[in-house]
PDB file of N, CA and C in Angstrom:
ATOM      1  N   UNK A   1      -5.174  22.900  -2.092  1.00  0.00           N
ATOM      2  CA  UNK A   1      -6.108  22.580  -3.153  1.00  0.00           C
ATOM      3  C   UNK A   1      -5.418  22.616  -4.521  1.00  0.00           C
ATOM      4  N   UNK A   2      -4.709  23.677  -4.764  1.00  0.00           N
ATOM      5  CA  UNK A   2      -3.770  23.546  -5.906  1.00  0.00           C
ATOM      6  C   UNK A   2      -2.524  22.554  -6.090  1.00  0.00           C
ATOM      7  N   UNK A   3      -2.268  22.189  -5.555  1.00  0.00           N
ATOM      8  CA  UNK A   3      -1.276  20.845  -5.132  1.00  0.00           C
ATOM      9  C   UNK A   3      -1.877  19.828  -5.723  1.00  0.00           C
ATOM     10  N   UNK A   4      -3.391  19.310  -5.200  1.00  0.00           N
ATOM     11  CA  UNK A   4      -4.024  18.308  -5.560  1.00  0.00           C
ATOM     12  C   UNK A   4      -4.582  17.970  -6.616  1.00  0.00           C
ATOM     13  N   UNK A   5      -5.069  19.849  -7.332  1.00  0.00           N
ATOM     14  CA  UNK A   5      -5.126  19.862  -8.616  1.00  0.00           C
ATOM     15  C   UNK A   5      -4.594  18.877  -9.595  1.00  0.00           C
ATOM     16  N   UNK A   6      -3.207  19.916  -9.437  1.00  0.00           N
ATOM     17  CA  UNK A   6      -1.883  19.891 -10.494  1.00  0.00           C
ATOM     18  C   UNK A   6      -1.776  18.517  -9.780  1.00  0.00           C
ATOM     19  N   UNK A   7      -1.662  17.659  -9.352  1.00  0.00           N
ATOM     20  CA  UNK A   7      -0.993  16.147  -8.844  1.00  0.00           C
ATOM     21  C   UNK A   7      -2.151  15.594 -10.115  1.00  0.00           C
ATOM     22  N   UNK A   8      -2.746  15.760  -9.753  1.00  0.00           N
ATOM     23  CA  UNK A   8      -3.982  14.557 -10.019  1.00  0.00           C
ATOM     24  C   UNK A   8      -4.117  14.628 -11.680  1.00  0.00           C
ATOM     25  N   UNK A   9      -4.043  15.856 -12.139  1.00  0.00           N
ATOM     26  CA  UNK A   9      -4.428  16.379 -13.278  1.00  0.00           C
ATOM     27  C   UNK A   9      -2.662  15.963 -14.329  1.00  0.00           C
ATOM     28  N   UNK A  10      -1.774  15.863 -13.364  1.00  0.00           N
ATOM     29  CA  UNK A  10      -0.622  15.436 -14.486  1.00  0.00           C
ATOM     30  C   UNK A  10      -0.733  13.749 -14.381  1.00  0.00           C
ATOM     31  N   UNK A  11      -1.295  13.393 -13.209  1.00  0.00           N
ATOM     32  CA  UNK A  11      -1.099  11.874 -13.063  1.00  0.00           C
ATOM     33  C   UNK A  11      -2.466  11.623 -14.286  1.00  0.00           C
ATOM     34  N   UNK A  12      -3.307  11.710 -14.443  1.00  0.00           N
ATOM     35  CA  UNK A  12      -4.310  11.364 -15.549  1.00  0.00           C
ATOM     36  C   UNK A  12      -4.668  12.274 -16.751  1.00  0.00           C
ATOM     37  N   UNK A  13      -4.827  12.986 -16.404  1.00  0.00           N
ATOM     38  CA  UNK A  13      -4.652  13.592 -18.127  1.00  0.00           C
ATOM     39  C   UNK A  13      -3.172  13.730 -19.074  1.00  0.00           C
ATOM     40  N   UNK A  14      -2.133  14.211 -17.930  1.00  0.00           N
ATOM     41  CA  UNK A  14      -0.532  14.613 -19.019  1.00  0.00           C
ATOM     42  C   UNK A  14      -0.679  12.605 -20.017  1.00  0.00           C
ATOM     43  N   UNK A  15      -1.051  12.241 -19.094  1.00  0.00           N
ATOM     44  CA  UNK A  15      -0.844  10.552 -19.827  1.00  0.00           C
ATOM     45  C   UNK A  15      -2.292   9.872 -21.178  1.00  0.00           C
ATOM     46  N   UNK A  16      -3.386  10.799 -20.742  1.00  0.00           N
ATOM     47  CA  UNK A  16      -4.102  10.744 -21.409  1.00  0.00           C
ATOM     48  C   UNK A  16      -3.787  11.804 -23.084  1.00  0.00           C
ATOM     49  N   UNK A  17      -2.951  12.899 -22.345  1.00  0.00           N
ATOM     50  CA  UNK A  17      -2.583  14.085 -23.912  1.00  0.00           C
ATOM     51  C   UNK A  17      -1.416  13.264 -24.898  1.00  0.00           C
ATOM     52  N   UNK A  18      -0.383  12.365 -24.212  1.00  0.00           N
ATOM     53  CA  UNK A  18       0.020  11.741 -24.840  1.00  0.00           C
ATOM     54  C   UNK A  18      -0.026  10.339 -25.256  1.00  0.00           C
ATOM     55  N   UNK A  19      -0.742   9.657 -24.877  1.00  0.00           N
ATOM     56  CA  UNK A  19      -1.863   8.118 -25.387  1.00  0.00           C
ATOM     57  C   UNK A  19      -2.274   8.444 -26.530  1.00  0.00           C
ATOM     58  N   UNK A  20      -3.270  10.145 -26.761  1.00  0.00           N
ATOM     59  CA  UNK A  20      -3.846  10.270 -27.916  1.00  0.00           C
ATOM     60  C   UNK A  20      -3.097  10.915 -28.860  1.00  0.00           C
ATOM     61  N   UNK A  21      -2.079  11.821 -28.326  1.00  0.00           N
ATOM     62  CA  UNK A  21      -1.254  12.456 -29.385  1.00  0.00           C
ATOM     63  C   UNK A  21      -0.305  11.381 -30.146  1.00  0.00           C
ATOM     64  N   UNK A  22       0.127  10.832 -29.390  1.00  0.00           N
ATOM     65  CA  UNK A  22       1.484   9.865 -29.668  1.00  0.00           C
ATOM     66  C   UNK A  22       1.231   8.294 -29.903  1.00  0.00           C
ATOM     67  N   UNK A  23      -0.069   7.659 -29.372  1.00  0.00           N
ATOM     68  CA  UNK A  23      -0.424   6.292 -29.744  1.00  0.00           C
ATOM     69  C   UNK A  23      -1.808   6.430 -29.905  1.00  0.00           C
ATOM     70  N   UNK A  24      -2.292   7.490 -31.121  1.00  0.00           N
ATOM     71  CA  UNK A  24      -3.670   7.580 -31.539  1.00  0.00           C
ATOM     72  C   UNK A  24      -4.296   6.455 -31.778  1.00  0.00           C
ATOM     73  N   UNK A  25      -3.389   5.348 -32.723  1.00  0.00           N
ATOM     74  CA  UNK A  25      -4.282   4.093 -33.175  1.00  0.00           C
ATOM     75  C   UNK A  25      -4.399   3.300 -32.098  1.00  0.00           C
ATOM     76  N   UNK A  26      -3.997   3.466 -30.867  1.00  0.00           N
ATOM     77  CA  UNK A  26      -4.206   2.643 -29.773  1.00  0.00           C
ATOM     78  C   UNK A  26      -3.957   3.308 -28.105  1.00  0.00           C
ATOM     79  N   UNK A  27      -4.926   4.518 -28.135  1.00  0.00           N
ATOM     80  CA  UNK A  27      -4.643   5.615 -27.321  1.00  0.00           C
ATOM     81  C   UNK A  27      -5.252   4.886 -25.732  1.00  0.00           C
ATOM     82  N   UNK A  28      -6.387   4.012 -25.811  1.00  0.00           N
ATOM     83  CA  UNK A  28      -6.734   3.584 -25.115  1.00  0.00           C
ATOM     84  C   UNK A  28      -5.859   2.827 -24.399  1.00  0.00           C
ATOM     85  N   UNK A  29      -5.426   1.824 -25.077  1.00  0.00           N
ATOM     86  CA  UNK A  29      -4.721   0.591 -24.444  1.00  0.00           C
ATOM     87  C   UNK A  29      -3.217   1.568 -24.091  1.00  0.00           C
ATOM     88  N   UNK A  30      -2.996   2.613 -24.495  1.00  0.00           N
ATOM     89  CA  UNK A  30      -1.810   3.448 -24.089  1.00  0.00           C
ATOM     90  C   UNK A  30      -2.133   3.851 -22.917  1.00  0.00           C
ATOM     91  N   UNK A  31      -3.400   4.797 -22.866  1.00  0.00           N
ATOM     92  CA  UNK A  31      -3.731   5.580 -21.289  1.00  0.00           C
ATOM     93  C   UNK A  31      -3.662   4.493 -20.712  1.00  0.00           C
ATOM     94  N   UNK A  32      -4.526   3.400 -20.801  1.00  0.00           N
ATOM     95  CA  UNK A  32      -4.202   2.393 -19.299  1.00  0.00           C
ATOM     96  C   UNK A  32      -2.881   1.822 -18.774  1.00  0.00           C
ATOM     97  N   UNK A  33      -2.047   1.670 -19.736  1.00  0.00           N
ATOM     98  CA  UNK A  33      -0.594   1.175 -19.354  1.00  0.00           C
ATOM     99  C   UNK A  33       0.107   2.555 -18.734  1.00  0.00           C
ATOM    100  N   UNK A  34      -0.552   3.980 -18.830  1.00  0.00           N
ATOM    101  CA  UNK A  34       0.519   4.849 -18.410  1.00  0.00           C
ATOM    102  C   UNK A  34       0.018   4.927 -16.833  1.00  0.00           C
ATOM    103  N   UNK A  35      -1.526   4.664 -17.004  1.00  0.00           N
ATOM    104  CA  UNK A  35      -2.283   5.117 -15.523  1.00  0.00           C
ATOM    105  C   UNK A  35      -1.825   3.707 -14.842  1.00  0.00           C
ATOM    106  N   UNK A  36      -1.729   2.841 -15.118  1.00  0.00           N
ATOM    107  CA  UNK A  36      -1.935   1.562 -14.309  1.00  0.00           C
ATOM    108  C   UNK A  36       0.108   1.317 -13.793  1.00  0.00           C
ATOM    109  N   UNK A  37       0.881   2.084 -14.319  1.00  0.00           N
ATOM    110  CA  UNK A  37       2.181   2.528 -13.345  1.00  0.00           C
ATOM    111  C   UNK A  37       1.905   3.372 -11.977  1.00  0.00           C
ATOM    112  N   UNK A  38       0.835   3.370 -11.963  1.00  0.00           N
ATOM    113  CA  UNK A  38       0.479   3.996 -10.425  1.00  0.00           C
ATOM    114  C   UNK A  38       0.578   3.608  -9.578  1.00  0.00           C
ATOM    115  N   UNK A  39       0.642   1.937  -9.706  1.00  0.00           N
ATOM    116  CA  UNK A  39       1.171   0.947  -8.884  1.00  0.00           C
ATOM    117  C   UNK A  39       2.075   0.660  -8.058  1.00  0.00           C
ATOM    118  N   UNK A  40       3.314   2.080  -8.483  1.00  0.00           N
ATOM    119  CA  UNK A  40       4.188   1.929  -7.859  1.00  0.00           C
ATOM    120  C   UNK A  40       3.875   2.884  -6.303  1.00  0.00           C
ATOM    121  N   UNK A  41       3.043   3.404  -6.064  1.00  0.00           N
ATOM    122  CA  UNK A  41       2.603   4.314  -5.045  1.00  0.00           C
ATOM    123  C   UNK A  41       2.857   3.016  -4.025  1.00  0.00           C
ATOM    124  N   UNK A  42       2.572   1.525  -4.285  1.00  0.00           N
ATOM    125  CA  UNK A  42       2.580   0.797  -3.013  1.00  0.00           C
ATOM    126  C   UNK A  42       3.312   1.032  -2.183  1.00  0.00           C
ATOM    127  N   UNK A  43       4.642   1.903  -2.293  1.00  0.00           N
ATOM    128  CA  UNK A  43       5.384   1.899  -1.812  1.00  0.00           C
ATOM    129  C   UNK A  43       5.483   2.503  -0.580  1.00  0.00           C
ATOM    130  N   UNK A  44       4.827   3.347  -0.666  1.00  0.00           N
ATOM    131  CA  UNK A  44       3.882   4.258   0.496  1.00  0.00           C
ATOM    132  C   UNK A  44       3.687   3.291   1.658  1.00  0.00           C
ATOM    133  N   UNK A  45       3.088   2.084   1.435  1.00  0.00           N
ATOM    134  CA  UNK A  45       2.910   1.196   2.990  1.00  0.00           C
ATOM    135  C   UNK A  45       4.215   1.575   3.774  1.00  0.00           C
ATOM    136  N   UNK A  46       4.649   0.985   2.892  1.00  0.00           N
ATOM    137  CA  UNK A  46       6.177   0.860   3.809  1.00  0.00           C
ATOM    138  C   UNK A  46       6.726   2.250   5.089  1.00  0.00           C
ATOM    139  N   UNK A  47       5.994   3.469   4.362  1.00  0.00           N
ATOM    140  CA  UNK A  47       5.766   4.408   5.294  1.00  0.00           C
ATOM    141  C   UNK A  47       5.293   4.542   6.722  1.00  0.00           C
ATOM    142  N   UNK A  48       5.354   5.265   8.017  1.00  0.00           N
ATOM    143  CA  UNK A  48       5.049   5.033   8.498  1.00  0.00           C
ATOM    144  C   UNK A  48       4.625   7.442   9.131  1.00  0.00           C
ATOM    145  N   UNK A  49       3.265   7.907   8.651  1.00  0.00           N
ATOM    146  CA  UNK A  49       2.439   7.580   8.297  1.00  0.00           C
ATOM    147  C   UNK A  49       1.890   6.704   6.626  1.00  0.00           C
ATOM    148  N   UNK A  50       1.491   6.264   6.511  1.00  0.00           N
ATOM    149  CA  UNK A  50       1.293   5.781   5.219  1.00  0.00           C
ATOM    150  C   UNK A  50       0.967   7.216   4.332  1.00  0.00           C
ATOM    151  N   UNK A  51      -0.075   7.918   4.801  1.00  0.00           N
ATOM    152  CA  UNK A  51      -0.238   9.458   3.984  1.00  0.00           C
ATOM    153  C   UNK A  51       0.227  10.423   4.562  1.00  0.00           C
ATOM    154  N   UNK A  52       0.964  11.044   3.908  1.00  0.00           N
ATOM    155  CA  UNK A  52       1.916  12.223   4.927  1.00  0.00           C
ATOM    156  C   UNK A  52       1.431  13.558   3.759  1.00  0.00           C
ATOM    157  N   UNK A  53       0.156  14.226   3.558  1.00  0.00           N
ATOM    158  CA  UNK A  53       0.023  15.680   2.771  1.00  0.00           C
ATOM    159  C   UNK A  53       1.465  16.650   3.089  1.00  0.00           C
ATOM    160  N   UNK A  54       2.507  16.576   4.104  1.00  0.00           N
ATOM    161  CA  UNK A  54       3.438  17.311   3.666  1.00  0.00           C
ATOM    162  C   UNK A  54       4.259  16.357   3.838  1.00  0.00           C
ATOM    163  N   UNK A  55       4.585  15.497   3.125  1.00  0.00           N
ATOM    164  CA  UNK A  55       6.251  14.639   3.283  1.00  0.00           C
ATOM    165  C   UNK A  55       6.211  14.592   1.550  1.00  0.00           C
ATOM    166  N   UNK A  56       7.536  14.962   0.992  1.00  0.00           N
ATOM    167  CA  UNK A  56       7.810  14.563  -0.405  1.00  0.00           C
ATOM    168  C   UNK A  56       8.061  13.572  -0.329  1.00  0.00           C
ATOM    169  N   UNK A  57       7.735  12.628  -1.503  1.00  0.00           N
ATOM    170  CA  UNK A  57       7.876  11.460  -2.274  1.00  0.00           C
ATOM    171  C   UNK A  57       9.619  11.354  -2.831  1.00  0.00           C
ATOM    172  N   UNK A  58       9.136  12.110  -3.403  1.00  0.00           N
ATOM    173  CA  UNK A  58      10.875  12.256  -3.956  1.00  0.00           C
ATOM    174  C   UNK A  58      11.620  11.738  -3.267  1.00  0.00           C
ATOM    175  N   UNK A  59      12.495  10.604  -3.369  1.00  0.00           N
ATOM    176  CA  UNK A  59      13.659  10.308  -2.354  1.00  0.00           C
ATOM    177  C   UNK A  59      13.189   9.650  -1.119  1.00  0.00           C
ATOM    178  N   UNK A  60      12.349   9.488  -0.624  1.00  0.00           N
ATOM    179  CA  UNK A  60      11.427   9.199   0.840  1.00  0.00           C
ATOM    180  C   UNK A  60      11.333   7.855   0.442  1.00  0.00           C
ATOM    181  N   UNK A  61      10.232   7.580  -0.525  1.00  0.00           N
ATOM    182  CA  UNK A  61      10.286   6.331  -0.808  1.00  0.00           C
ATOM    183  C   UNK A  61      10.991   5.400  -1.450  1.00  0.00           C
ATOM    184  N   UNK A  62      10.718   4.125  -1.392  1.00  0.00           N
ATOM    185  CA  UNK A  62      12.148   3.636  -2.247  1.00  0.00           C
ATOM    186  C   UNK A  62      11.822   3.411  -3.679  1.00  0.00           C
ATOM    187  N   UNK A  63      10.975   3.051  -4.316  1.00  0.00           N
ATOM    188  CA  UNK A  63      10.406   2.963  -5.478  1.00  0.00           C
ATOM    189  C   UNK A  63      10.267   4.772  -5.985  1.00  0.00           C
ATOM    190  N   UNK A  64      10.523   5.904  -5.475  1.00  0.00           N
ATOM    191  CA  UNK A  64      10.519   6.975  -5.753  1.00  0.00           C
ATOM    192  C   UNK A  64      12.042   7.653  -5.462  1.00  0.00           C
ATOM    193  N   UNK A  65      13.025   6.859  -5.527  1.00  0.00           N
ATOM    194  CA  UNK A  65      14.197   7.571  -5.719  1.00  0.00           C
ATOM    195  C   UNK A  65      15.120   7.940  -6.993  1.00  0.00           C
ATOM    196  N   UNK A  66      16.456   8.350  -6.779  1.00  0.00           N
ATOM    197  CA  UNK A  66      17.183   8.959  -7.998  1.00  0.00           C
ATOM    198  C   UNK A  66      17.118   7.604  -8.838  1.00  0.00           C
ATOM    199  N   UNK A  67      17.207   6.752  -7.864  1.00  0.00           N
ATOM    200  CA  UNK A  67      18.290   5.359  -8.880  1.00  0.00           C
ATOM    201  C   UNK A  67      17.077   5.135  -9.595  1.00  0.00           C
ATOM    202  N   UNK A  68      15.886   4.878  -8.969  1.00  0.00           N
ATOM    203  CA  UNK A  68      14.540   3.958  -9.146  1.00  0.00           C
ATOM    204  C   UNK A  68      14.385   4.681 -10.809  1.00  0.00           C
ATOM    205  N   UNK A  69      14.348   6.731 -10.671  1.00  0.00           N
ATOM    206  CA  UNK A  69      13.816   7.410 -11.353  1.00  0.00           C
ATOM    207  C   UNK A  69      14.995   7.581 -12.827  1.00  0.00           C
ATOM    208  N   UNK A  70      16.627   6.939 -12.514  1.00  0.00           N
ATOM    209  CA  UNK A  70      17.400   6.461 -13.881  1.00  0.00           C
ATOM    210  C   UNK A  70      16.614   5.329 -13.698  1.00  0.00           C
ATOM    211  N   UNK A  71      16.236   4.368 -13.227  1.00  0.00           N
ATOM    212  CA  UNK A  71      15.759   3.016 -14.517  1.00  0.00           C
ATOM    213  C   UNK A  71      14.570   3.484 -15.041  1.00  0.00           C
ATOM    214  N   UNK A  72      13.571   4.066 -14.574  1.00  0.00           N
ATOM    215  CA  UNK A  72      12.496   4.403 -15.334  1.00  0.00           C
ATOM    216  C   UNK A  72      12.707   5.167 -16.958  1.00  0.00           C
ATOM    217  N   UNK A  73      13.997   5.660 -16.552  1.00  0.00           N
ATOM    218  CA  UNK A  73      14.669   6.453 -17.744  1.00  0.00           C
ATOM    219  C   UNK A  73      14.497   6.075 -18.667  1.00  0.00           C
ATOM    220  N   UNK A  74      15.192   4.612 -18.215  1.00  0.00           N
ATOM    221  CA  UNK A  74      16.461   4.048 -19.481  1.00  0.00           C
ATOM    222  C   UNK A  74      14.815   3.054 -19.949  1.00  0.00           C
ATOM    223  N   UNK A  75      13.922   2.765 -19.299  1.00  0.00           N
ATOM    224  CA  UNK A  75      13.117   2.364 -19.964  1.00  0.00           C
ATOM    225  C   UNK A  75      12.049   3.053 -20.956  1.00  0.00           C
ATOM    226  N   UNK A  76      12.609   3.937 -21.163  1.00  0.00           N
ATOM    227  CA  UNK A  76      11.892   4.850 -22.201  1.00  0.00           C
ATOM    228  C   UNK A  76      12.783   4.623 -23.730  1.00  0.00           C
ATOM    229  N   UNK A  77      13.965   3.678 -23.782  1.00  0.00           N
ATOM    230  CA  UNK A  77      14.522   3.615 -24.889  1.00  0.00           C
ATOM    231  C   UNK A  77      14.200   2.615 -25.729  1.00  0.00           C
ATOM    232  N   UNK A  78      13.663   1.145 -24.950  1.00  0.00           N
ATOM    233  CA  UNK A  78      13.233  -0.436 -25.829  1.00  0.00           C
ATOM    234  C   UNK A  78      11.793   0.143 -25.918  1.00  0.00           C
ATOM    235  N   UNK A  79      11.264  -0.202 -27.173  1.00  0.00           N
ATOM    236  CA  UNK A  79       9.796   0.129 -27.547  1.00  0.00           C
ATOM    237  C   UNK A  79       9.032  -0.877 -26.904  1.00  0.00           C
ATOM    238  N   UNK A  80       9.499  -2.186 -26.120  1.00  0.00           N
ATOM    239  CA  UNK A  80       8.351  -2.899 -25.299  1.00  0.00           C
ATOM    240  C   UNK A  80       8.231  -2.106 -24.101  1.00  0.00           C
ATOM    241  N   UNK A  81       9.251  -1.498 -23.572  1.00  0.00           N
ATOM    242  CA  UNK A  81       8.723  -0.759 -22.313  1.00  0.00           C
ATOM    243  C   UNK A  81       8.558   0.474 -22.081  1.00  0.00           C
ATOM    244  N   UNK A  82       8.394   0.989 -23.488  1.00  0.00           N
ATOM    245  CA  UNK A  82       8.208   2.667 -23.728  1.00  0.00           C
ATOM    246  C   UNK A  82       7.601   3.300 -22.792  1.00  0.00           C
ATOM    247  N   UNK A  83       5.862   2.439 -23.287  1.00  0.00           N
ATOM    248  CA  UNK A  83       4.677   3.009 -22.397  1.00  0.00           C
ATOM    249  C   UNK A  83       4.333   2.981 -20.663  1.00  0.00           C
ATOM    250  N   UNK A  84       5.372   2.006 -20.508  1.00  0.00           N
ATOM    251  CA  UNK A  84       5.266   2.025 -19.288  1.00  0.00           C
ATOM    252  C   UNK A  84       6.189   2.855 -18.245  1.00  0.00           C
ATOM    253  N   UNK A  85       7.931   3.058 -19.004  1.00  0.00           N
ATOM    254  CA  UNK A  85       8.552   4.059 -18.890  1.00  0.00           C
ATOM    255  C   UNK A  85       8.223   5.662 -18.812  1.00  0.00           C
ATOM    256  N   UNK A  86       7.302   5.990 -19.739  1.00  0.00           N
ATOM    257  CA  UNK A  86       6.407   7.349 -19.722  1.00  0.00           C
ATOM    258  C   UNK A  86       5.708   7.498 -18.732  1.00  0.00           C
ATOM    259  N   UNK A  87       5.007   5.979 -18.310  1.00  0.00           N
ATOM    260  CA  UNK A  87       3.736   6.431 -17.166  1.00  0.00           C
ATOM    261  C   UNK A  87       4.184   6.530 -15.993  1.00  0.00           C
ATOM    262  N   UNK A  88       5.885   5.831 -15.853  1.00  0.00           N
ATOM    263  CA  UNK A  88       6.588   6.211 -14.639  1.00  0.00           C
ATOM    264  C   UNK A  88       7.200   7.663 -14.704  1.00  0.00           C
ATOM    265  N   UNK A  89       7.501   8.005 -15.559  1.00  0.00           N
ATOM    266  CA  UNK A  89       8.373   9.363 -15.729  1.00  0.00           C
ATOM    267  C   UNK A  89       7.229   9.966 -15.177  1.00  0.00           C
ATOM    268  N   UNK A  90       6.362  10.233 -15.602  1.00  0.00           N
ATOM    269  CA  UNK A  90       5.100  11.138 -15.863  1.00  0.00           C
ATOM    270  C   UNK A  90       4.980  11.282 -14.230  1.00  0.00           C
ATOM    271  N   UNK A  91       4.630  10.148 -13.797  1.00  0.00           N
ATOM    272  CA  UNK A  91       4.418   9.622 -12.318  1.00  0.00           C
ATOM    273  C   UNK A  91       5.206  10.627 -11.304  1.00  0.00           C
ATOM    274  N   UNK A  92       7.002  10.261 -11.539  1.00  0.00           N
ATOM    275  CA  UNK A  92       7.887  11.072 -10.833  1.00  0.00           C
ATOM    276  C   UNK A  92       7.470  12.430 -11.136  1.00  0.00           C
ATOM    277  N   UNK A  93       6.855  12.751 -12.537  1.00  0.00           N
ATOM    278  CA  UNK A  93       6.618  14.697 -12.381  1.00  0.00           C
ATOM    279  C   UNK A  93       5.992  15.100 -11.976  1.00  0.00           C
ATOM    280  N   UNK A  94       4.695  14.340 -11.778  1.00  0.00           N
ATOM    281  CA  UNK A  94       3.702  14.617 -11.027  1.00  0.00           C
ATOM    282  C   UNK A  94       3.821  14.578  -9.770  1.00  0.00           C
ATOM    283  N   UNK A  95       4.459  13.397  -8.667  1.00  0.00           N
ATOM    284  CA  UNK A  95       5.244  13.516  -7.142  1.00  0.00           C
ATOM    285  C   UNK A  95       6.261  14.493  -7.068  1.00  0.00           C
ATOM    286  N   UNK A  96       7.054  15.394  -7.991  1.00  0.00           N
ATOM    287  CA  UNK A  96       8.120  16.163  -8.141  1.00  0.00           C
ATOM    288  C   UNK A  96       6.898  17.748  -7.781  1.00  0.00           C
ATOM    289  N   UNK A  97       6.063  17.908  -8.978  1.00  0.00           N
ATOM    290  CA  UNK A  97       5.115  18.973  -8.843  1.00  0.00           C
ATOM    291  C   UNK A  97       4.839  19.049  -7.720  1.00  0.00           C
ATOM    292  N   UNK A  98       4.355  18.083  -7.018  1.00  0.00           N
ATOM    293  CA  UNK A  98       3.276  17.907  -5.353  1.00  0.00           C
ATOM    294  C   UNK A  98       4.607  18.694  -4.381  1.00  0.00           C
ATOM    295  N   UNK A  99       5.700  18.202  -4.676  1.00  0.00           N
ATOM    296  CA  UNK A  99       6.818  18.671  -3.508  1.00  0.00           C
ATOM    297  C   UNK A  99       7.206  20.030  -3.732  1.00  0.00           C
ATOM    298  N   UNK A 100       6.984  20.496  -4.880  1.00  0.00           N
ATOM    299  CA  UNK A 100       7.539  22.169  -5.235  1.00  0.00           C
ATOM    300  C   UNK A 100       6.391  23.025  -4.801  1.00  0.00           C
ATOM    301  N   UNK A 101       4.788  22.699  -4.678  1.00  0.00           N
ATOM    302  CA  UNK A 101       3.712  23.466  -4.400  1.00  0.00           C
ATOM    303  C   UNK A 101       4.147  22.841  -3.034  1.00  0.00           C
ATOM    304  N   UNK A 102       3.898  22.218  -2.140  1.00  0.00           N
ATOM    305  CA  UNK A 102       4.320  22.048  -0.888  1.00  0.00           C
ATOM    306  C   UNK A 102       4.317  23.754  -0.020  1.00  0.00           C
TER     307      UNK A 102
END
């Protein structure tokens, strides 16, 4: 239950504390570009169970690895792909959290 908490609660609010802290004049159109990198979860099909409550993300998937998690990096440096860079970072801390409560 605490796993699911803390998952859920960094995947939508940590992105909602910084939408409003950091892109106040446009906090809205910020939260949705950080939440709507969630997209990358598709990656999960490719799994085989598709939901595994104890398999880490980290590394498992391919859209959730080291390399995947340097480009998300480096996209935190051009201001067109800031926001979307954050909502992936954010993303990996939140799948990183889920594997340490594990």
């Amino acid at each position: 239950m605490l796993q699911t908490l803390v998952h859920y609660n960094i995947h939508f609010l940590l992105p909602l504390l910084v939408a409003f802290s950091f892109y106040r004049t446009i906090w809205f159109k910020a939260y949705l570009i950080m939440v709507a990198t969630m997209v990358i979860d598709l990656d999960h099909l490719l799994a085989t169970p598709i939901f595994d409550p104890n398999r880490c993300s980290i590394n498992f998937h391919p859209l959730h690895t080291y390399w995947a998690m340097g480009f998300y990096m480096l996209l935190l440096f051009p201001k067109k792909t800031r926001l979307i860079g954050i909502g992936l970072v954010i993303h990996m801390i939140a799948d990183a959290a889920d594997c340490a409560l594990m």
